[in-house]
PDB file of N, CA and C in Angstrom:
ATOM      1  N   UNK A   1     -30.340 -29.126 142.536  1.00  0.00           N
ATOM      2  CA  UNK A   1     -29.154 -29.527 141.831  1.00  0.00           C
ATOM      3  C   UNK A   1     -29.410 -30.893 141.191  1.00  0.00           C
ATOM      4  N   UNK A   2     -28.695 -31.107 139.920  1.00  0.00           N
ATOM      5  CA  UNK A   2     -28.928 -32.095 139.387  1.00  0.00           C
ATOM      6  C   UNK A   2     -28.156 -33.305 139.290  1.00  0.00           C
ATOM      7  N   UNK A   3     -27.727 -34.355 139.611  1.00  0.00           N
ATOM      8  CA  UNK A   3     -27.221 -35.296 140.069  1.00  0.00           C
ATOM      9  C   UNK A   3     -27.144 -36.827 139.125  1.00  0.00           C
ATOM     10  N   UNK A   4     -26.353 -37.823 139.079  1.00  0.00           N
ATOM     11  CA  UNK A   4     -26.288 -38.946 138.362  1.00  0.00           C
ATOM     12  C   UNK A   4     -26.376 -39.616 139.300  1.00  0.00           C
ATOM     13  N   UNK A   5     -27.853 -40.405 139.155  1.00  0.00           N
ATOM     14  CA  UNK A   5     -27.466 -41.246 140.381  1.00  0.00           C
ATOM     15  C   UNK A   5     -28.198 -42.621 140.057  1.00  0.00           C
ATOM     16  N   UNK A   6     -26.786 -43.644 139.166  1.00  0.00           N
ATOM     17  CA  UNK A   6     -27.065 -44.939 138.699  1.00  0.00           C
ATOM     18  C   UNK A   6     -27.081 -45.932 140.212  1.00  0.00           C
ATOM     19  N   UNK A   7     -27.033 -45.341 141.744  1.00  0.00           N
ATOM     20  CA  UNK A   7     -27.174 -46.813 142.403  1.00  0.00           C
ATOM     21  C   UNK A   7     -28.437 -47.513 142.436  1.00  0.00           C
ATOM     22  N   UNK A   8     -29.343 -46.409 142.465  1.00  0.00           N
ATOM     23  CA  UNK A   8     -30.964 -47.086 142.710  1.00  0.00           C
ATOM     24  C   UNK A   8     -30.820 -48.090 141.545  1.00  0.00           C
ATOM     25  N   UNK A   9     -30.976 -47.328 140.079  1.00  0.00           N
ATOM     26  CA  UNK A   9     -31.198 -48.911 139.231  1.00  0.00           C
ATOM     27  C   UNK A   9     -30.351 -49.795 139.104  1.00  0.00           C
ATOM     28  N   UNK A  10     -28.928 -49.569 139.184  1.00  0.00           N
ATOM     29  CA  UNK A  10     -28.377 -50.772 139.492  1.00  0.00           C
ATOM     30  C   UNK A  10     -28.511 -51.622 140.550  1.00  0.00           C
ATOM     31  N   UNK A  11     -29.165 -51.414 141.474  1.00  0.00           N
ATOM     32  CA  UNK A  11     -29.466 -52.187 142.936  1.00  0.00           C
ATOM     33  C   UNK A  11     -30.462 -53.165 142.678  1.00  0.00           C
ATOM     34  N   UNK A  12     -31.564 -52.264 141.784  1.00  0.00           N
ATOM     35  CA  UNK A  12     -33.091 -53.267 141.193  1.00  0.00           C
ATOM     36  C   UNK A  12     -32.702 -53.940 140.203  1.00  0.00           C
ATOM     37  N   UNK A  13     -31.543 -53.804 139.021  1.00  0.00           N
ATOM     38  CA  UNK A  13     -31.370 -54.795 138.574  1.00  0.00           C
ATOM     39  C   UNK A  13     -30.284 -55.678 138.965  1.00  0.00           C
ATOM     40  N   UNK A  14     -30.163 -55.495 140.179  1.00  0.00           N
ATOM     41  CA  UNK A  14     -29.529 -56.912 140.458  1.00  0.00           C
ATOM     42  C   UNK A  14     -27.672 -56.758 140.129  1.00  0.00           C
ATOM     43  N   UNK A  15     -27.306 -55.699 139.617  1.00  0.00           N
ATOM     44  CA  UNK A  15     -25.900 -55.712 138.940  1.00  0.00           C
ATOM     45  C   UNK A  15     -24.759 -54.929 140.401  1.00  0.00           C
ATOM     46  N   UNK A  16     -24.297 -56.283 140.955  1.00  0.00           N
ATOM     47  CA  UNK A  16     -23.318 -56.563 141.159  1.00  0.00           C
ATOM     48  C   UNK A  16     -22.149 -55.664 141.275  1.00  0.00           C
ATOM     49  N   UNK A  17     -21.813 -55.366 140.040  1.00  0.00           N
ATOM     50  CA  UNK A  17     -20.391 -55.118 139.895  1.00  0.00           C
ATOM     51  C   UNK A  17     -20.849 -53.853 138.734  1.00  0.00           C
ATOM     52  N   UNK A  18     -21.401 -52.388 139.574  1.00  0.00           N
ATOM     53  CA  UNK A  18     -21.377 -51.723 138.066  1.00  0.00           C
ATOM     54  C   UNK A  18     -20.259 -51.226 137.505  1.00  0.00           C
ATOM     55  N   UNK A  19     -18.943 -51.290 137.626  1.00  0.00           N
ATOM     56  CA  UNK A  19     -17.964 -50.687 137.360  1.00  0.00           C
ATOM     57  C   UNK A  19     -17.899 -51.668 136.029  1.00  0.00           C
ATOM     58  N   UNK A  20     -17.449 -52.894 136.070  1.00  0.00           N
ATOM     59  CA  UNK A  20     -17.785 -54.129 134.809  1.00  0.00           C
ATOM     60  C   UNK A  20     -18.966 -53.821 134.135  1.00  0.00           C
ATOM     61  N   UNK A  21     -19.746 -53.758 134.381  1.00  0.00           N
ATOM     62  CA  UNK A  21     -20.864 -53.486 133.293  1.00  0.00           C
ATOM     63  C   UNK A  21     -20.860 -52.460 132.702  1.00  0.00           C
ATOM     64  N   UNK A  22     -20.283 -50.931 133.263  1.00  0.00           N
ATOM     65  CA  UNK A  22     -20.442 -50.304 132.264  1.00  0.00           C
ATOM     66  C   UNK A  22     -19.341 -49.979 130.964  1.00  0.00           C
ATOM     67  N   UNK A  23     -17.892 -51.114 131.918  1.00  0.00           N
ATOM     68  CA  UNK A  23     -17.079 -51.295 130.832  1.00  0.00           C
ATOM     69  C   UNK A  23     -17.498 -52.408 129.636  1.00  0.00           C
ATOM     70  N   UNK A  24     -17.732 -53.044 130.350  1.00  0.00           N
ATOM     71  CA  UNK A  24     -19.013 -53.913 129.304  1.00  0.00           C
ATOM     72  C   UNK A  24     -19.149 -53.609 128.179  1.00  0.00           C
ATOM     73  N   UNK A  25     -20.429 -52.460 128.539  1.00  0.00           N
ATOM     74  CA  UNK A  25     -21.148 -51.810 127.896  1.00  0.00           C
ATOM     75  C   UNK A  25     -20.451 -50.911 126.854  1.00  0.00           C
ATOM     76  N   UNK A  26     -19.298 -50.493 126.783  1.00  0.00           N
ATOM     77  CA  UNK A  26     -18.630 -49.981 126.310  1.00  0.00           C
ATOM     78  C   UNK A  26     -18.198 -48.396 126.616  1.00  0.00           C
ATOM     79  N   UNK A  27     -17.998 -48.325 128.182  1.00  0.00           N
ATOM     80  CA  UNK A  27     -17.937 -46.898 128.186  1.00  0.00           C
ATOM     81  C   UNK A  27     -16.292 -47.135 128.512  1.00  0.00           C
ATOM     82  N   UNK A  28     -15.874 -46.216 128.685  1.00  0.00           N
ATOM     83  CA  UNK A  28     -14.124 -46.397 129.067  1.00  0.00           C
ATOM     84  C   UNK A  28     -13.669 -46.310 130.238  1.00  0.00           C
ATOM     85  N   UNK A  29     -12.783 -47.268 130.926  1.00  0.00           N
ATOM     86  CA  UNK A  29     -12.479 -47.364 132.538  1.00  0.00           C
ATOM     87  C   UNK A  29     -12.336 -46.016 133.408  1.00  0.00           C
ATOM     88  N   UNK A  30     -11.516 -45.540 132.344  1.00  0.00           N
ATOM     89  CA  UNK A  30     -11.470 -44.104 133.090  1.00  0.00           C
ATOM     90  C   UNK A  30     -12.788 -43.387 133.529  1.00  0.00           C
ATOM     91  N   UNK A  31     -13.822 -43.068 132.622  1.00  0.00           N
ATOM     92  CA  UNK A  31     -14.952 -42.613 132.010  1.00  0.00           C
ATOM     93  C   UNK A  31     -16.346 -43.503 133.379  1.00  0.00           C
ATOM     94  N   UNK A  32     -16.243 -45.056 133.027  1.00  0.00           N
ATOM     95  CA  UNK A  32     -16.865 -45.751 134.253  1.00  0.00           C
ATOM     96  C   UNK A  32     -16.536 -45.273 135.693  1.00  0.00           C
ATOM     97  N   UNK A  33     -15.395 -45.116 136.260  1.00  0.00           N
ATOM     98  CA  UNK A  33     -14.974 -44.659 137.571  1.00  0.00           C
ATOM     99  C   UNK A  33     -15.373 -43.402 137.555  1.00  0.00           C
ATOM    100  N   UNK A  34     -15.256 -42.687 137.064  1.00  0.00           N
ATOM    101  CA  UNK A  34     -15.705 -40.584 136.828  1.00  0.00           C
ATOM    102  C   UNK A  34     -16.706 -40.947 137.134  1.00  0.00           C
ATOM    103  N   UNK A  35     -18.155 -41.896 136.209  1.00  0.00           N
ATOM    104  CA  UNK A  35     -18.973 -41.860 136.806  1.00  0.00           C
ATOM    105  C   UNK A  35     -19.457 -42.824 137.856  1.00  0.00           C
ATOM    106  N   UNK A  36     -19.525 -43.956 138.154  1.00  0.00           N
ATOM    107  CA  UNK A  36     -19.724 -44.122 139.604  1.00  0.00           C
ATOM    108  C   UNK A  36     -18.994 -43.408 140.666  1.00  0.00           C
ATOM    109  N   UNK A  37     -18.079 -42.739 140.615  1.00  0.00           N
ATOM    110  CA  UNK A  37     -18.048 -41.745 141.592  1.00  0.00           C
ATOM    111  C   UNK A  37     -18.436 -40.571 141.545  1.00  0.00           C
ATOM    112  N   UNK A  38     -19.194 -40.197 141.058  1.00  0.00           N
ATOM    113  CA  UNK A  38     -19.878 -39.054 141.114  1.00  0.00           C
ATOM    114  C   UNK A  38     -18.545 -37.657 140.606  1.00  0.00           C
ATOM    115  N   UNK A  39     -17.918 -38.306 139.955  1.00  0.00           N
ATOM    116  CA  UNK A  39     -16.273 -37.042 139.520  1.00  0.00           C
ATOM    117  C   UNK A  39     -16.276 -36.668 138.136  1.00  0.00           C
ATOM    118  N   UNK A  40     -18.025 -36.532 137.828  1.00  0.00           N
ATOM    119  CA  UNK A  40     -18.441 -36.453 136.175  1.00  0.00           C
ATOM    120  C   UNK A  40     -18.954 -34.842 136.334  1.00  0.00           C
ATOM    121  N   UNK A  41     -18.703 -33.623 135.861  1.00  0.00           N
ATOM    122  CA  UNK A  41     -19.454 -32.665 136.026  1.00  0.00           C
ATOM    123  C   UNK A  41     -20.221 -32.740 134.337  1.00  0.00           C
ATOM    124  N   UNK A  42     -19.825 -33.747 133.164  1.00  0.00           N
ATOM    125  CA  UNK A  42     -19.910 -33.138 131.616  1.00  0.00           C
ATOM    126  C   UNK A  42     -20.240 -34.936 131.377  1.00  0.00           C
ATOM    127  N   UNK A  43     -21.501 -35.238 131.533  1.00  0.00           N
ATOM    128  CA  UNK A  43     -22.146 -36.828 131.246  1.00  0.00           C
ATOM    129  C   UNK A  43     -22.657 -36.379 129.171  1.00  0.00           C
ATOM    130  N   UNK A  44     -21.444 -37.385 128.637  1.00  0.00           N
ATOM    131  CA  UNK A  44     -21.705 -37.679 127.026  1.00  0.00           C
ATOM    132  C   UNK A  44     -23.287 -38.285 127.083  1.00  0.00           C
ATOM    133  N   UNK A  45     -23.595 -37.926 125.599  1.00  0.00           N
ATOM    134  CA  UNK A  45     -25.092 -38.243 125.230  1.00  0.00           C
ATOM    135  C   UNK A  45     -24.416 -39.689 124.611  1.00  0.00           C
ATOM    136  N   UNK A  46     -23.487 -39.948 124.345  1.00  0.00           N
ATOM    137  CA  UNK A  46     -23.639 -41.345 124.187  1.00  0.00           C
ATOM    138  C   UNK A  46     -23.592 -42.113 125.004  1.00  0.00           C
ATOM    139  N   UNK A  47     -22.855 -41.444 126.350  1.00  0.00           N
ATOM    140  CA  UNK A  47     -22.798 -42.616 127.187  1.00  0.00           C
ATOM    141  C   UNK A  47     -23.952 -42.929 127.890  1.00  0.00           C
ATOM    142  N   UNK A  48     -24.979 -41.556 127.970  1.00  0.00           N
ATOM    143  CA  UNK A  48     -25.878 -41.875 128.327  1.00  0.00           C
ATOM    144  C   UNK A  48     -26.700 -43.055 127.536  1.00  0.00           C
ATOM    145  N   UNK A  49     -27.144 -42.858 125.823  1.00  0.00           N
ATOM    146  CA  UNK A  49     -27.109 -43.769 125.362  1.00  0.00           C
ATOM    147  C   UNK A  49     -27.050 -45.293 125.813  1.00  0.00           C
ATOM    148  N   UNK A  50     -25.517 -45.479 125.981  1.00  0.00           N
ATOM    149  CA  UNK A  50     -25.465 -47.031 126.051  1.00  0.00           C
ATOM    150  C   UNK A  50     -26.162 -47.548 127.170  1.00  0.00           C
ATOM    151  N   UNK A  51     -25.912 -46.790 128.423  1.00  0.00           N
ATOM    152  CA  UNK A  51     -26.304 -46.775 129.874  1.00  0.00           C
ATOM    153  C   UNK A  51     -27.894 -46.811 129.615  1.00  0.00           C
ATOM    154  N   UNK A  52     -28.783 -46.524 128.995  1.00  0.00           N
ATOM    155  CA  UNK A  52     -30.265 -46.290 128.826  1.00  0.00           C
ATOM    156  C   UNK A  52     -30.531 -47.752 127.863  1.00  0.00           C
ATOM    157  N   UNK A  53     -29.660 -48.139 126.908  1.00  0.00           N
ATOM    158  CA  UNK A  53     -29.973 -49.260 126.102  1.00  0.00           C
ATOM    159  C   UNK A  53     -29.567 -50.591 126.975  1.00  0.00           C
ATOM    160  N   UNK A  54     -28.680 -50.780 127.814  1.00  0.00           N
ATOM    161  CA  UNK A  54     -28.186 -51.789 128.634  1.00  0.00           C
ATOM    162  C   UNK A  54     -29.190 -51.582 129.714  1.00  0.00           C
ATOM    163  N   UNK A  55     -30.149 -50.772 130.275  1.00  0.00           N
ATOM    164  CA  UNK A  55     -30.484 -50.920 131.398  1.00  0.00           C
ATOM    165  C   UNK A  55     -32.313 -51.039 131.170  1.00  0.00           C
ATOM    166  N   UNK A  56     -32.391 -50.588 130.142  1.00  0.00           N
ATOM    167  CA  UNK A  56     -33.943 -50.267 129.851  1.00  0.00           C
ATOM    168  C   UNK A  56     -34.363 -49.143 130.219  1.00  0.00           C
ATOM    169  N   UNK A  57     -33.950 -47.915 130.169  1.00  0.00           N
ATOM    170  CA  UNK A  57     -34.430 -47.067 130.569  1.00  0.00           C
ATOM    171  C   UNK A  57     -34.323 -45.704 130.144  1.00  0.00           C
ATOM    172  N   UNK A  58     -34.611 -44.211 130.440  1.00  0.00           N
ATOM    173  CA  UNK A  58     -34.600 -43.296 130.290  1.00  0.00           C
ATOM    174  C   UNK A  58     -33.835 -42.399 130.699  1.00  0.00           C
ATOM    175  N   UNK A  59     -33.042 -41.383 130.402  1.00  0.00           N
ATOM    176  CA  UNK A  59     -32.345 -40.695 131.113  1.00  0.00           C
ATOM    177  C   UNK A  59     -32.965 -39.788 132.442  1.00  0.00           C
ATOM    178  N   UNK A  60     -34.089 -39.738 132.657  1.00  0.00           N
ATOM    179  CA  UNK A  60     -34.736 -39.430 133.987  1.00  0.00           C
ATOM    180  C   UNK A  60     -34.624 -40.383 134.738  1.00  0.00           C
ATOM    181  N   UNK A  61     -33.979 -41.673 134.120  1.00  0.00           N
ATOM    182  CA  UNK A  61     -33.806 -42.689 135.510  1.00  0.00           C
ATOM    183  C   UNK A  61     -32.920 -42.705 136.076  1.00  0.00           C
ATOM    184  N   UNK A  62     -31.902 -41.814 135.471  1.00  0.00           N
ATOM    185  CA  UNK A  62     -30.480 -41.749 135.506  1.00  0.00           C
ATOM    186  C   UNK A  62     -29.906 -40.445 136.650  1.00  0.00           C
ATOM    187  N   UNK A  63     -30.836 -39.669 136.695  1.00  0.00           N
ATOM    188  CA  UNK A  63     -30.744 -38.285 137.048  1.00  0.00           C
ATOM    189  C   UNK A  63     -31.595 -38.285 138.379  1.00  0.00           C
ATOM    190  N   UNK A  64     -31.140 -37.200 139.563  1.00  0.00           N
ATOM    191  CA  UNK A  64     -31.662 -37.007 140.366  1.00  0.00           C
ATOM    192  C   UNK A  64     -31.997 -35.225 140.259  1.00  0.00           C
ATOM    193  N   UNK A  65     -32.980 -35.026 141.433  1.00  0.00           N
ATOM    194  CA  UNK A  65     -33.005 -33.335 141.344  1.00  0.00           C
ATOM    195  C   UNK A  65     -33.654 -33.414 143.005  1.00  0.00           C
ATOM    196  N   UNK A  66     -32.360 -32.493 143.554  1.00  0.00           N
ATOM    197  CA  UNK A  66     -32.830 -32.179 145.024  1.00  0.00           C
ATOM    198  C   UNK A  66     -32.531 -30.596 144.500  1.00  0.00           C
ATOM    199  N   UNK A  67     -33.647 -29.668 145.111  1.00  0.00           N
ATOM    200  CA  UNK A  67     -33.876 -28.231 145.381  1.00  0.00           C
ATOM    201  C   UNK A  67     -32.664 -27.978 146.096  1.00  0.00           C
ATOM    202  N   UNK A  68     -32.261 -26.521 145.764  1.00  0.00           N
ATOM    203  CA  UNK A  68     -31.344 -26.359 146.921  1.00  0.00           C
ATOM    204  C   UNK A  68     -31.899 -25.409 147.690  1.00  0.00           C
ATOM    205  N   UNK A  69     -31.496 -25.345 148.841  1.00  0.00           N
ATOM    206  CA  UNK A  69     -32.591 -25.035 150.434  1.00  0.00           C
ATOM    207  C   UNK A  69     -33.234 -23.788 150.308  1.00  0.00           C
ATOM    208  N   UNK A  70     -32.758 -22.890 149.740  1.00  0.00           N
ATOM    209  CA  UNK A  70     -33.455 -21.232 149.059  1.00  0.00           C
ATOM    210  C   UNK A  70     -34.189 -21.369 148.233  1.00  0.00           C
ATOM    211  N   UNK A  71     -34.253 -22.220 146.990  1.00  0.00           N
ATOM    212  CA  UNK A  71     -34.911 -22.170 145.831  1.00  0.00           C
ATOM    213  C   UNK A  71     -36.270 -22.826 146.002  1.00  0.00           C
ATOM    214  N   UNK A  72     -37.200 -22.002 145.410  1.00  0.00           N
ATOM    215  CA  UNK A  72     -38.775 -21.946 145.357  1.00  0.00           C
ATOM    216  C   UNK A  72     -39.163 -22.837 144.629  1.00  0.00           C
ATOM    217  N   UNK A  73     -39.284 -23.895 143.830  1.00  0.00           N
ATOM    218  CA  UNK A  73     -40.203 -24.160 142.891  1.00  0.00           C
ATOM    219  C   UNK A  73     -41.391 -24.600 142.983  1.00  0.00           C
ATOM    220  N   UNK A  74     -42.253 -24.267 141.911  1.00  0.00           N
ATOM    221  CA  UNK A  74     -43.270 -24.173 142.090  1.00  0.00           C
ATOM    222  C   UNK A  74     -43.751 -26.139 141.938  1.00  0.00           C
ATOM    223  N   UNK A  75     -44.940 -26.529 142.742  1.00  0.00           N
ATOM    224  CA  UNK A  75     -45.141 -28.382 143.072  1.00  0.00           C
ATOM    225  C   UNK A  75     -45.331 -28.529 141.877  1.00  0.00           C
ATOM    226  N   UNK A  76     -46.152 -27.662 140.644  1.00  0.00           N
ATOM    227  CA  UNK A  76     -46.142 -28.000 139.536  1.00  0.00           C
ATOM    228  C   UNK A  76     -44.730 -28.585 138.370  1.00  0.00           C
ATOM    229  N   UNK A  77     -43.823 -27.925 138.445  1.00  0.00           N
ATOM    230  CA  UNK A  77     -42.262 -27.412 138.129  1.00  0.00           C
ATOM    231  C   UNK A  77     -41.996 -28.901 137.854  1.00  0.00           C
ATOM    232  N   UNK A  78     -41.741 -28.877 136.256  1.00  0.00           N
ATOM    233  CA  UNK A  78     -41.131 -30.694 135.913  1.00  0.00           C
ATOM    234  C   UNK A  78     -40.146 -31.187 136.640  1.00  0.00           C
ATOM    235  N   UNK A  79     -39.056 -30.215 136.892  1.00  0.00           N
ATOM    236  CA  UNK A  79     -37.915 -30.578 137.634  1.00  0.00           C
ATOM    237  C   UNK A  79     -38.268 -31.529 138.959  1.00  0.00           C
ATOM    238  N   UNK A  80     -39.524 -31.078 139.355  1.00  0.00           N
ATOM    239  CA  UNK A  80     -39.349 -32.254 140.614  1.00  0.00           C
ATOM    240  C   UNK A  80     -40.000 -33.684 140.636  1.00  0.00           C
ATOM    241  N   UNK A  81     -40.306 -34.016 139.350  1.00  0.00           N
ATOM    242  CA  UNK A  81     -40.350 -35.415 138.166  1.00  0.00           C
ATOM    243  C   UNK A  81     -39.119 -36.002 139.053  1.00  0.00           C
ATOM    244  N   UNK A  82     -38.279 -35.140 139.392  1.00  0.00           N
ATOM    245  CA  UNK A  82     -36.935 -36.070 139.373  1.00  0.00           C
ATOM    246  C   UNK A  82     -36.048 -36.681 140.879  1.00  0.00           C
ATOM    247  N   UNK A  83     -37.013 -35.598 141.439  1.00  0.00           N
ATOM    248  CA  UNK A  83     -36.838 -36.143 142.998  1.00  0.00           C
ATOM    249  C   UNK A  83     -36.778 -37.579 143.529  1.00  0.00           C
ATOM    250  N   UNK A  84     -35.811 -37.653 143.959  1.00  0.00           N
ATOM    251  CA  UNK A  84     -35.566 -38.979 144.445  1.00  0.00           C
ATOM    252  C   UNK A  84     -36.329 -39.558 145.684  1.00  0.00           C
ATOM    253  N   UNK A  85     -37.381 -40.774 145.943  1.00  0.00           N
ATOM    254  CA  UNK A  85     -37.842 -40.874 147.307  1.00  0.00           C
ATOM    255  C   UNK A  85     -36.802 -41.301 147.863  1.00  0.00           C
ATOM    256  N   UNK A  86     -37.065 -40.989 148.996  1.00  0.00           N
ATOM    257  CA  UNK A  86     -36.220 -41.531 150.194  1.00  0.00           C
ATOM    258  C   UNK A  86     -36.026 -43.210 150.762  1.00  0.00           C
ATOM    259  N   UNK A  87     -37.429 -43.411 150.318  1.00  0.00           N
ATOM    260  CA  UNK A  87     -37.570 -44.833 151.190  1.00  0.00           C
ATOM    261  C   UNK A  87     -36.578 -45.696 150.025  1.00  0.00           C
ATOM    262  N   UNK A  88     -35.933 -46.561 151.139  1.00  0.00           N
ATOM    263  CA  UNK A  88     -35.242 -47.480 150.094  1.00  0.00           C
ATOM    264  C   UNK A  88     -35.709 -49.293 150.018  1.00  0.00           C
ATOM    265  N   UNK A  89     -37.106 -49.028 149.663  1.00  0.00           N
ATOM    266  CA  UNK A  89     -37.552 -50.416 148.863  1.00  0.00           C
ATOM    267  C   UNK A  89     -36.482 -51.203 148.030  1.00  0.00           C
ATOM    268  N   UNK A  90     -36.566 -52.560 149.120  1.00  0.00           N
ATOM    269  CA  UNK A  90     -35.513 -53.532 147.679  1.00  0.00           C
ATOM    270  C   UNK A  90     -36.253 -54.121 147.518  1.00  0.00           C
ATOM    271  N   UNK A  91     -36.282 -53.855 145.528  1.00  0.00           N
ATOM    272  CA  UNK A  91     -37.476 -55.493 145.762  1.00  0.00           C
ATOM    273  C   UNK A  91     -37.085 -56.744 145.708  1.00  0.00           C
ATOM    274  N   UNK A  92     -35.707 -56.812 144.971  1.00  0.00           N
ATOM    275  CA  UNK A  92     -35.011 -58.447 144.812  1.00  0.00           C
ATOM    276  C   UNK A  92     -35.185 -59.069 146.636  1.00  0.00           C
ATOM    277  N   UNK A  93     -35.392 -58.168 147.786  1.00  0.00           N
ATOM    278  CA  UNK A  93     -35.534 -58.841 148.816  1.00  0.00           C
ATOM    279  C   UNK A  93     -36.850 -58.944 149.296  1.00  0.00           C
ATOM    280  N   UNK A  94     -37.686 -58.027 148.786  1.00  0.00           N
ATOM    281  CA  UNK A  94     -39.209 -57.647 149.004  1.00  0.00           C
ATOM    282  C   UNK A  94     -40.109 -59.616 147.977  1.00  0.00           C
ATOM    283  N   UNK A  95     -39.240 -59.693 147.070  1.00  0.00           N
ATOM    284  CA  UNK A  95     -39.640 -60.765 146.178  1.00  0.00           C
ATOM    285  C   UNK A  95     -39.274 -62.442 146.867  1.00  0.00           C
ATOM    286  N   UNK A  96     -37.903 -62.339 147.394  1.00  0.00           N
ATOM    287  CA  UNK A  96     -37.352 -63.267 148.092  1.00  0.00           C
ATOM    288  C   UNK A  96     -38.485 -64.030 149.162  1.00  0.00           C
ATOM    289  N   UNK A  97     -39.434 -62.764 149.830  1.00  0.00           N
ATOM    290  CA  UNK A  97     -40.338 -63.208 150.977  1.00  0.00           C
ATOM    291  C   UNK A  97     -41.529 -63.527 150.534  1.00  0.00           C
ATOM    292  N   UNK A  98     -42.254 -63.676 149.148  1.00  0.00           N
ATOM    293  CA  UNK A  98     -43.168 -63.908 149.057  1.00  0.00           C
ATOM    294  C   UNK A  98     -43.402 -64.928 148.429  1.00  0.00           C
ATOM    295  N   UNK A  99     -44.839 -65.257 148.986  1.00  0.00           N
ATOM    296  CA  UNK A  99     -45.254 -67.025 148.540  1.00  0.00           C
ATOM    297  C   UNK A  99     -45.188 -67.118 147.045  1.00  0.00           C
ATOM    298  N   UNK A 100     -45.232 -68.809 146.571  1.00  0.00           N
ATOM    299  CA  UNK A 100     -45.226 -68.980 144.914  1.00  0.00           C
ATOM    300  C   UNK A 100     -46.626 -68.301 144.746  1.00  0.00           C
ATOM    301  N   UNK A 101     -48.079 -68.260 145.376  1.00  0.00           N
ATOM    302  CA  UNK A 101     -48.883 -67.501 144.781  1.00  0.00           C
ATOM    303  C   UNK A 101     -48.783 -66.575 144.549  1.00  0.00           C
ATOM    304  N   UNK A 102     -48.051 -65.622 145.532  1.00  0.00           N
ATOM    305  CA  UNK A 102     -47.934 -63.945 145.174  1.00  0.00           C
ATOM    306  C   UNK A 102     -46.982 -63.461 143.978  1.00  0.00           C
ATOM    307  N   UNK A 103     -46.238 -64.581 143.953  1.00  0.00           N
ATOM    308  CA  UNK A 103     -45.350 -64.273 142.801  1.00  0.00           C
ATOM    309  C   UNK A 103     -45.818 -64.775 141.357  1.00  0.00           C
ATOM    310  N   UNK A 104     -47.271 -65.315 141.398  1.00  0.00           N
ATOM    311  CA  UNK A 104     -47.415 -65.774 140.313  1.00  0.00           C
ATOM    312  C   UNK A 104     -48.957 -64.707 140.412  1.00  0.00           C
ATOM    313  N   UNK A 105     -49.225 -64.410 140.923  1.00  0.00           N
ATOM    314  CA  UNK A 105     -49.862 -62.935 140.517  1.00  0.00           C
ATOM    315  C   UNK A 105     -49.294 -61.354 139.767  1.00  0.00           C
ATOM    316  N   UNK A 106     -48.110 -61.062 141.069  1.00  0.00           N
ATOM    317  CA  UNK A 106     -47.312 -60.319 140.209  1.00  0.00           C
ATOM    318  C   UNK A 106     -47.060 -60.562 138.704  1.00  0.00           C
ATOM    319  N   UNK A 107     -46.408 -61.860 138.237  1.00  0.00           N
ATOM    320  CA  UNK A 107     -46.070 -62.163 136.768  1.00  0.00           C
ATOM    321  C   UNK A 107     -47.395 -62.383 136.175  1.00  0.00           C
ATOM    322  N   UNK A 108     -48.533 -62.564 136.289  1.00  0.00           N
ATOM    323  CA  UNK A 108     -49.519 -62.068 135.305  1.00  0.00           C
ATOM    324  C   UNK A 108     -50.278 -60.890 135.187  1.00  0.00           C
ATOM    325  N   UNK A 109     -49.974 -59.974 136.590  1.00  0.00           N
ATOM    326  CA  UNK A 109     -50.199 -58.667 136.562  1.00  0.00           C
ATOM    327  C   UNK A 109     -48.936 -58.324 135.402  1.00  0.00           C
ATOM    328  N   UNK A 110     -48.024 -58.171 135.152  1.00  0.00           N
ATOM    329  CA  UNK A 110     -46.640 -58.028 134.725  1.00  0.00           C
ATOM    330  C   UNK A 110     -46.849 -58.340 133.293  1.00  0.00           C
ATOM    331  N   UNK A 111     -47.405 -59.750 132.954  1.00  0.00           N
ATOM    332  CA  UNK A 111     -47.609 -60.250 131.735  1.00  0.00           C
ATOM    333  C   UNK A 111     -48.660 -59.390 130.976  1.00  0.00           C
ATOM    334  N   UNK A 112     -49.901 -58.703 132.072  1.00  0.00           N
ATOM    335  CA  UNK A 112     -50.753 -58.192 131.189  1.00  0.00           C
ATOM    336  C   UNK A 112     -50.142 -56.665 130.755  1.00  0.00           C
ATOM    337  N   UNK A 113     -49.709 -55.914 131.594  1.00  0.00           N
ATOM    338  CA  UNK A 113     -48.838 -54.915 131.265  1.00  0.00           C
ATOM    339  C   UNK A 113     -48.159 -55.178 130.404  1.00  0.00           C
ATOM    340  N   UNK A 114     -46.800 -55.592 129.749  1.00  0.00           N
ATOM    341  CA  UNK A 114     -46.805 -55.967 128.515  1.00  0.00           C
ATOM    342  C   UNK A 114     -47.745 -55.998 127.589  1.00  0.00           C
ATOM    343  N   UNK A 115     -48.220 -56.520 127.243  1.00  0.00           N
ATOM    344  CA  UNK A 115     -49.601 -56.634 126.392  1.00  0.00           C
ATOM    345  C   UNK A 115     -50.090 -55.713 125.873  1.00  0.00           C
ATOM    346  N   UNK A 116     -50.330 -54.466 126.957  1.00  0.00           N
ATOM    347  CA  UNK A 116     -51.239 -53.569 126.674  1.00  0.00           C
ATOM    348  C   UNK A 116     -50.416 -52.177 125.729  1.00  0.00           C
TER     349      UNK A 116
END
């Protein structure tokens, strides 16, 4: 089954308050609450849109896909691109613990990515 599931990236970027941001962003209060609560069965391509331009990202970042317990697919099968891991890595706290060297490795590992 296929699923909206904006907490992971809102957690990594740091946003607070997603109900404000995605009014922000310009989606409509009503429309923001439908979707952070999961009471969306019919997600607009625009809203996806804004939600992908405000966040940096793709609509596969947006989306989850858990099998449901009968269904076969095959390990090849794109659909499971979309599987969500389990482990819940934070990095804003994973970053908090590490020395100014490690963090100044990361940002030129980071810097060269860009680049390339």
């Amino acid at each position: 089954m296929l699923t909206l599931d904006l907490k992971p990236i809102f957690k990594e970027r740091a946003i607070e308050s997603p109900y404000t941001f995605l009014v922000k962003a310009g989606i409509s209060p009503q429309s923001a609450t439908k979707i952070l609560n999961s009471k969306t069965r019919i997600f607009r391509l625009d809203h996806i849109e804004i939600i992908c331009d405000k966040l940096n990202c793709t609509p596969n970042d947006l989306l989850s896909f858990t099998p449901k317990k009968d269904a076969k697919l095959a390990e090849t099968h794109s659909l499971n691109k979309l599987k969500r891991n389990k482990n819940n890595f934070q990095l804003q706290d994973t970053l908090k613990t590490m020395s100014l060297e490690q963090l100044t490795e990361i940002a030129n590992f980071i810097n060269k990515k860009r680049e390339e």
